[in-house]
C-alpha atoms as a PDB file:
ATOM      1  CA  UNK A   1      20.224  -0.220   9.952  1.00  0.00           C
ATOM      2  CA  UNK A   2      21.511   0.709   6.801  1.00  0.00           C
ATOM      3  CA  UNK A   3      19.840   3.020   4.349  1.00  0.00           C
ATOM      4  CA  UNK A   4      18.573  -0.164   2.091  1.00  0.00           C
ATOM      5  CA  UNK A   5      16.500  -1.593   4.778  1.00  0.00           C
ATOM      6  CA  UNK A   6      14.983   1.487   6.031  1.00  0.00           C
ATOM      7  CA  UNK A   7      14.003   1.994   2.057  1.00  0.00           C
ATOM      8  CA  UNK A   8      12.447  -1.562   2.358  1.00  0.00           C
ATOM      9  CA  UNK A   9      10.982  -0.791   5.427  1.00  0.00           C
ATOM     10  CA  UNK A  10       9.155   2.103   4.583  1.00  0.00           C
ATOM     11  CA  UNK A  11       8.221   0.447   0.983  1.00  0.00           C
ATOM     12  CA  UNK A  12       6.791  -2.345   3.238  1.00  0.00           C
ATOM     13  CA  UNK A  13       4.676  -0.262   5.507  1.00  0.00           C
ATOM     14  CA  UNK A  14       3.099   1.826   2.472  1.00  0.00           C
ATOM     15  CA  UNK A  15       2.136  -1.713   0.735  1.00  0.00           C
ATOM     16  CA  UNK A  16       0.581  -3.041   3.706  1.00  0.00           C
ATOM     17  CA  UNK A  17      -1.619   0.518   4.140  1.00  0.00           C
ATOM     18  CA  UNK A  18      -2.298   0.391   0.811  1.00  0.00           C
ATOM     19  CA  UNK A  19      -3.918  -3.406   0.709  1.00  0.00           C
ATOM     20  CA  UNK A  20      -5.447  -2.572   4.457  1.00  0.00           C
ATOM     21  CA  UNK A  21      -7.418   0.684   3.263  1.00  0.00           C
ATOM     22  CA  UNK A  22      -7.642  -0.444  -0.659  1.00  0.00           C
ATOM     23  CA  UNK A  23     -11.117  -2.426   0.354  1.00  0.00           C
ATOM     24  CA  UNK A  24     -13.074   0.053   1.920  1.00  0.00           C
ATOM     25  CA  UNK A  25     -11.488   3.004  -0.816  1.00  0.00           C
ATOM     26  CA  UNK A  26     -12.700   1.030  -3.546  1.00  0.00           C
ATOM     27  CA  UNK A  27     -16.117  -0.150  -1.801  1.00  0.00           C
ATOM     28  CA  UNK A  28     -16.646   4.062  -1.284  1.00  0.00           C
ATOM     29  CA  UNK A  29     -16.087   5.028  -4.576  1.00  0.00           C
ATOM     30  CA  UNK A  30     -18.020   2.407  -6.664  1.00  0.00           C
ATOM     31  CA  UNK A  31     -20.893   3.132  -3.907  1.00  0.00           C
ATOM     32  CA  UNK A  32     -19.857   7.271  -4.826  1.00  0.00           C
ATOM     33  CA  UNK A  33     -20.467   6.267  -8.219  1.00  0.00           C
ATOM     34  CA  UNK A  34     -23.121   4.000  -8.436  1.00  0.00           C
ATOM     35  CA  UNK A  35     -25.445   7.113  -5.897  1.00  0.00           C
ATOM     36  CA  UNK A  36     -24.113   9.857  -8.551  1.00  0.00           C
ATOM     37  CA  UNK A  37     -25.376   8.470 -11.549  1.00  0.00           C
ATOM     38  CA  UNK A  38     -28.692   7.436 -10.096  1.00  0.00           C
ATOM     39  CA  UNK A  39     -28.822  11.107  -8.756  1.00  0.00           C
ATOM     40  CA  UNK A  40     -27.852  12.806 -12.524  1.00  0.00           C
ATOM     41  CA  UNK A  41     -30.365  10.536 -14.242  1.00  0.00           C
ATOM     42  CA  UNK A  42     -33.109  11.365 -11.029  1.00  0.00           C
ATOM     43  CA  UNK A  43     -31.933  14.795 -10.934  1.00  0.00           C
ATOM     44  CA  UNK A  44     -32.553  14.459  -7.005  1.00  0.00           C
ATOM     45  CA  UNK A  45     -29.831  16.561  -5.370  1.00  0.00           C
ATOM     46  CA  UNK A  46     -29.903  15.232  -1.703  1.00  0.00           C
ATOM     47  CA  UNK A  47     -26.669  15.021   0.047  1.00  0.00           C
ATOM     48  CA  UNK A  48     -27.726  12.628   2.809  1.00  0.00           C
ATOM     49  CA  UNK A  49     -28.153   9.863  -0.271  1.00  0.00           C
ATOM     50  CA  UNK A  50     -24.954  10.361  -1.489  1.00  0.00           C
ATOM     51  CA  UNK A  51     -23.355  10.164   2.352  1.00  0.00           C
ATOM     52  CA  UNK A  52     -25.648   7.743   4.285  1.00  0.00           C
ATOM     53  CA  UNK A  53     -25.094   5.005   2.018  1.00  0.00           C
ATOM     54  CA  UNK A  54     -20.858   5.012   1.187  1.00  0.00           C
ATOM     55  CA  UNK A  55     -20.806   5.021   5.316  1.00  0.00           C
ATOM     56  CA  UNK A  56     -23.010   1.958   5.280  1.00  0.00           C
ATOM     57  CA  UNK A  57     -21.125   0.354   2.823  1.00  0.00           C
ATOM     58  CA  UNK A  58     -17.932   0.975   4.266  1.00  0.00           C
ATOM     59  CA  UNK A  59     -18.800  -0.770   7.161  1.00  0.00           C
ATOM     60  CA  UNK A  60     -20.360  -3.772   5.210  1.00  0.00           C
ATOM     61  CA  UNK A  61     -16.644  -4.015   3.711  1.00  0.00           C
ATOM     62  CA  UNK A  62     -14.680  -3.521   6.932  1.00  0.00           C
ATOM     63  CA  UNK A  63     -16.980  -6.336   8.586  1.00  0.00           C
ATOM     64  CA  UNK A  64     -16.662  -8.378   5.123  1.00  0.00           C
ATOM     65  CA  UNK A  65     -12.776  -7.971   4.701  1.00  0.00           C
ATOM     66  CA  UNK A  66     -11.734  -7.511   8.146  1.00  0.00           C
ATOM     67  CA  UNK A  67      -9.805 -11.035   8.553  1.00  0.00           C
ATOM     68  CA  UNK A  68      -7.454 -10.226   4.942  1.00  0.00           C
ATOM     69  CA  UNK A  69      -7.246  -6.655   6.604  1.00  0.00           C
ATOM     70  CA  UNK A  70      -6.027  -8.625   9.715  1.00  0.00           C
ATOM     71  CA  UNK A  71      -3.855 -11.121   7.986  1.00  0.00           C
ATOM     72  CA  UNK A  72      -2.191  -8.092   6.380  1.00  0.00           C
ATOM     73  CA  UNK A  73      -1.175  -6.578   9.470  1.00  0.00           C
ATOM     74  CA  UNK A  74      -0.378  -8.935  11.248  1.00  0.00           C
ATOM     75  CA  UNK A  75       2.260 -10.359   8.431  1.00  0.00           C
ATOM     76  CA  UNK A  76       3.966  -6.901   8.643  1.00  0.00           C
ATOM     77  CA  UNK A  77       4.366  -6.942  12.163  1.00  0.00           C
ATOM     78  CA  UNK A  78       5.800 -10.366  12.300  1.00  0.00           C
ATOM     79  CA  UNK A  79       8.152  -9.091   9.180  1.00  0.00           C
ATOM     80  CA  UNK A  80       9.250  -6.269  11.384  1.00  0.00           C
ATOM     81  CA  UNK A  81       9.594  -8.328  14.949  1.00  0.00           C
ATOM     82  CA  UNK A  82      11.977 -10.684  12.696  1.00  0.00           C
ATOM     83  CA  UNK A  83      13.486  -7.671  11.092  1.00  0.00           C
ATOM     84  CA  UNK A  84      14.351  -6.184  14.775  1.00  0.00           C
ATOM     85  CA  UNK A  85      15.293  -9.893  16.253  1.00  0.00           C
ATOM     86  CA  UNK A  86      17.940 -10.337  13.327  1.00  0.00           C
ATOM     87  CA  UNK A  87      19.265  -6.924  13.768  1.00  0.00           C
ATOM     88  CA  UNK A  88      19.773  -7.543  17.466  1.00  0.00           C
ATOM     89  CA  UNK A  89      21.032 -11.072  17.490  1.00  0.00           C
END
């Protein structure tokens, strides 16, 4: 496996983490933000309304998105079961 590939590899892997974690990131932090400026204009400083409801919505997203999050996945382990049949054959 030459030095290219690996590169490619690797580049492949982070992109597929990156779409497969970017739903539930961004869910969290609009959620984060959303709670934070209902708490600054409420001035109610409770930390169980800031956490309860990003885990809640995280969840709602991994349920929601869980079949692109799958389809994802699953295209880079076919890309790397080709990528290991071609270098073998």
């Amino acid at each position: 496996m030459s030095q290219a590939e690996v590169i490619t590899t690797m580049r492949d892997a982070i992109f597929t983490v990156i779409a497969a974690s970017s739903p539930m990131l961004i869910t969290a932090i609009v959620v984060g933000l959303v709670i934070s400026v209902f708490q600054a204009t409420t001035q109610i400083q409770e930390s169980t309304l800031a956490f309860v409801p990003k885990i809640v919505a995280v969840l709602l997203a991994l349920l929601l998105f869980s079949g692109f999050i799958m389809n994802a996945l699953e295209g880079f382990t076919l890309r790397m079961f080709e990528s290991v049949a071609s270098g073998l054959g």
